[in-house]
Protein backbone atom coordinates (compact mmCIF):
# COMPACT_ATOMS: atom_id res chain seq x y z
CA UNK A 1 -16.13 -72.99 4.55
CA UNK A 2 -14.05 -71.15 1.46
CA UNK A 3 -12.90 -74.54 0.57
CA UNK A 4 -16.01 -76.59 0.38
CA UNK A 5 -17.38 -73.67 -1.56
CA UNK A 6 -14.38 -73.82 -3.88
CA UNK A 7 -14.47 -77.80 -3.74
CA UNK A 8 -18.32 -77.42 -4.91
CA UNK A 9 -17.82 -75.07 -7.86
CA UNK A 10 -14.74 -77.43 -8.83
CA UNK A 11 -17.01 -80.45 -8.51
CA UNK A 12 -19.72 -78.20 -10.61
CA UNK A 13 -17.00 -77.45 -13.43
CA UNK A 14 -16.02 -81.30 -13.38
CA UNK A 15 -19.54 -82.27 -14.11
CA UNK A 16 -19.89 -79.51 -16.66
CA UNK A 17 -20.35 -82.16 -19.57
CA UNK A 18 -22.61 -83.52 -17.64
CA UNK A 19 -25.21 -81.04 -16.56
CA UNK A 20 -27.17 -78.35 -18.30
CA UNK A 21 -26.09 -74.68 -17.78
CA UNK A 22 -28.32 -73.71 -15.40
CA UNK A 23 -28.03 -76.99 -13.35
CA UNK A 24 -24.39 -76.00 -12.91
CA UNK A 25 -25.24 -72.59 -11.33
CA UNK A 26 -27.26 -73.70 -9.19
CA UNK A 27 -25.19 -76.53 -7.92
CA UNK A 28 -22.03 -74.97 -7.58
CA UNK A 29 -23.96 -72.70 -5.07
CA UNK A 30 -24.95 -75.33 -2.89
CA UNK A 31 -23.64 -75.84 0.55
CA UNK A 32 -24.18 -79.64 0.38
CA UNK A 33 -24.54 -82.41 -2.50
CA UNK A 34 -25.34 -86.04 -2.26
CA UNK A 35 -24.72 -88.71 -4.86
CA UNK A 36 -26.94 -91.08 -5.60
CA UNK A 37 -25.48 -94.46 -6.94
CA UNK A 38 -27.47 -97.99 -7.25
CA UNK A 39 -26.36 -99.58 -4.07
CA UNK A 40 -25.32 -96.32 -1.49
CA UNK A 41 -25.16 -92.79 -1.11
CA UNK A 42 -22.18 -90.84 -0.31
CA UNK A 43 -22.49 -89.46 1.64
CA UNK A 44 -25.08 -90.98 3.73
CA UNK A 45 -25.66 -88.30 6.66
CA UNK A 46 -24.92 -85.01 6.11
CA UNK A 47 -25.45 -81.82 8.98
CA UNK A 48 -26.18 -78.41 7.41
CA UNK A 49 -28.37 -75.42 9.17
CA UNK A 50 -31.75 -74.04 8.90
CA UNK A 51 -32.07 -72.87 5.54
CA UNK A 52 -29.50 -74.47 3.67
CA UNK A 53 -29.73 -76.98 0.88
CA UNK A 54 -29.04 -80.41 -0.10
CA UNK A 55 -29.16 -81.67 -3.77
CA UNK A 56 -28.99 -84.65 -4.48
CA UNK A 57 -27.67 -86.18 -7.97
CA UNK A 58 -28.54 -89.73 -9.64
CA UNK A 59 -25.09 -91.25 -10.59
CA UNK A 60 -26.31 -94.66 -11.42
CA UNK A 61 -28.03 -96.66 -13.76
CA UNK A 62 -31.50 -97.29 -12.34
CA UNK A 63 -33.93 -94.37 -11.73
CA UNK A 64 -34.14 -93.53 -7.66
CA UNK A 65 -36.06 -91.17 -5.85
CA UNK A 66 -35.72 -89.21 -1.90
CA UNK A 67 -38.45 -89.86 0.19
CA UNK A 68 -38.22 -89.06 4.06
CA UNK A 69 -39.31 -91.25 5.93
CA UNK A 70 -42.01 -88.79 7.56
CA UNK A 71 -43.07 -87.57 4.25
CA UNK A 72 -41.86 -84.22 4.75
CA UNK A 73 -40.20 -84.30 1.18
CA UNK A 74 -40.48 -86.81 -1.38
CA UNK A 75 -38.61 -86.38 -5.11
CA UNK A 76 -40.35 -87.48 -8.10
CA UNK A 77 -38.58 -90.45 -9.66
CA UNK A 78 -34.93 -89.51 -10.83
CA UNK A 79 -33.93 -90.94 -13.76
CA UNK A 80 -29.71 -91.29 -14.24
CA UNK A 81 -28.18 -87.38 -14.31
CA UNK A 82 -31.45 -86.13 -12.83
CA UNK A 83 -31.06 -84.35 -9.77
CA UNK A 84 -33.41 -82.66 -6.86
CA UNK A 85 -32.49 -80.09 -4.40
CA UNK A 86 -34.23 -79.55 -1.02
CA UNK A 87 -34.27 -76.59 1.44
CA UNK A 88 -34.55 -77.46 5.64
CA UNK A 89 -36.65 -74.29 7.07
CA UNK A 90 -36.57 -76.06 10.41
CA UNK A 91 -33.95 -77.86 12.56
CA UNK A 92 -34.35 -81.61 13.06
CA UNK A 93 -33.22 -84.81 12.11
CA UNK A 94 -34.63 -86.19 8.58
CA UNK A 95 -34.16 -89.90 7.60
CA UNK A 96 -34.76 -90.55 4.23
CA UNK A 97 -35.13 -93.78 1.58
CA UNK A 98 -34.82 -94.19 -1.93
CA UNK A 99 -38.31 -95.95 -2.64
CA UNK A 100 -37.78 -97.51 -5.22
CA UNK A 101 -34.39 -99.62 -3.32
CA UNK A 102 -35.76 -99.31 0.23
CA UNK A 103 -33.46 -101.75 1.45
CA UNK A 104 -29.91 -100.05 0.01
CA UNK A 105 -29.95 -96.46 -0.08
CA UNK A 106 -30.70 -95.08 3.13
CA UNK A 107 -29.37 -91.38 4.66
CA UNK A 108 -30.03 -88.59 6.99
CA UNK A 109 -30.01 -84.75 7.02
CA UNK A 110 -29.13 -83.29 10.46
CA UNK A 111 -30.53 -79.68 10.45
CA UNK A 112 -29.09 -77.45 13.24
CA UNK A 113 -30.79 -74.23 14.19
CA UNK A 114 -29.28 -70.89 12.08
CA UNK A 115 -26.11 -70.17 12.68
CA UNK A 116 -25.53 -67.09 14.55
């Protein structure tokens, strides 16, 4: 777990140009990010616990959004370098689209109960 946390905070610093201040903090505190591109995600499932996050970032050119396929999140539109972050509360299994590019970008969150 030290690793991905210090891979994260690496990845943060990378994007430092990139991202505003406060983005960064947040970011590099995450347990789990997702990048958007115009044709895929990577990656495209990802399995965190109850509580955790999951941010996702638009690197491409065309604005995307995340919209589960239940509707039990939906981003506003992302426009390139935007970025939205999510918290799970419950375990379960969350599919989710881009709407805009239903057909390309597909994923899926795997939430597992709390770790104990």
């Amino acid at each position: 777990m030290r690793r991905i946390t210090a891979l994260l905070i690496f990845s943060a610093l990378m994007l430092s140009p990139l991202i505003p201040l406060q983005a960064q903090a947040r970011i590099a505190t995450l347990a789990q990010v997702v990048d958007i591109y115009d044709d895929h995600l990577s990656p495209e499932t990802i399995t965190i616990h109850v509580g955790e996050k999951v941010t996702w970032i638009n690197d491409g050119e065309q604005d995307h959004t995340v919209s589960s396929i239940d509707g039990r999140f939906n981003s506003s539109q992302l426009a390139p370098d935007d970025y939205v972050t999510v918290t799970f509360p419950q375990p379960g299994t969350y599919p989710y689209i881009c709407s805009i590019q239903r057909t390309n970008i597909k994923g899926k969150i795997i939430v597992k109960p709390e770790m104990s």
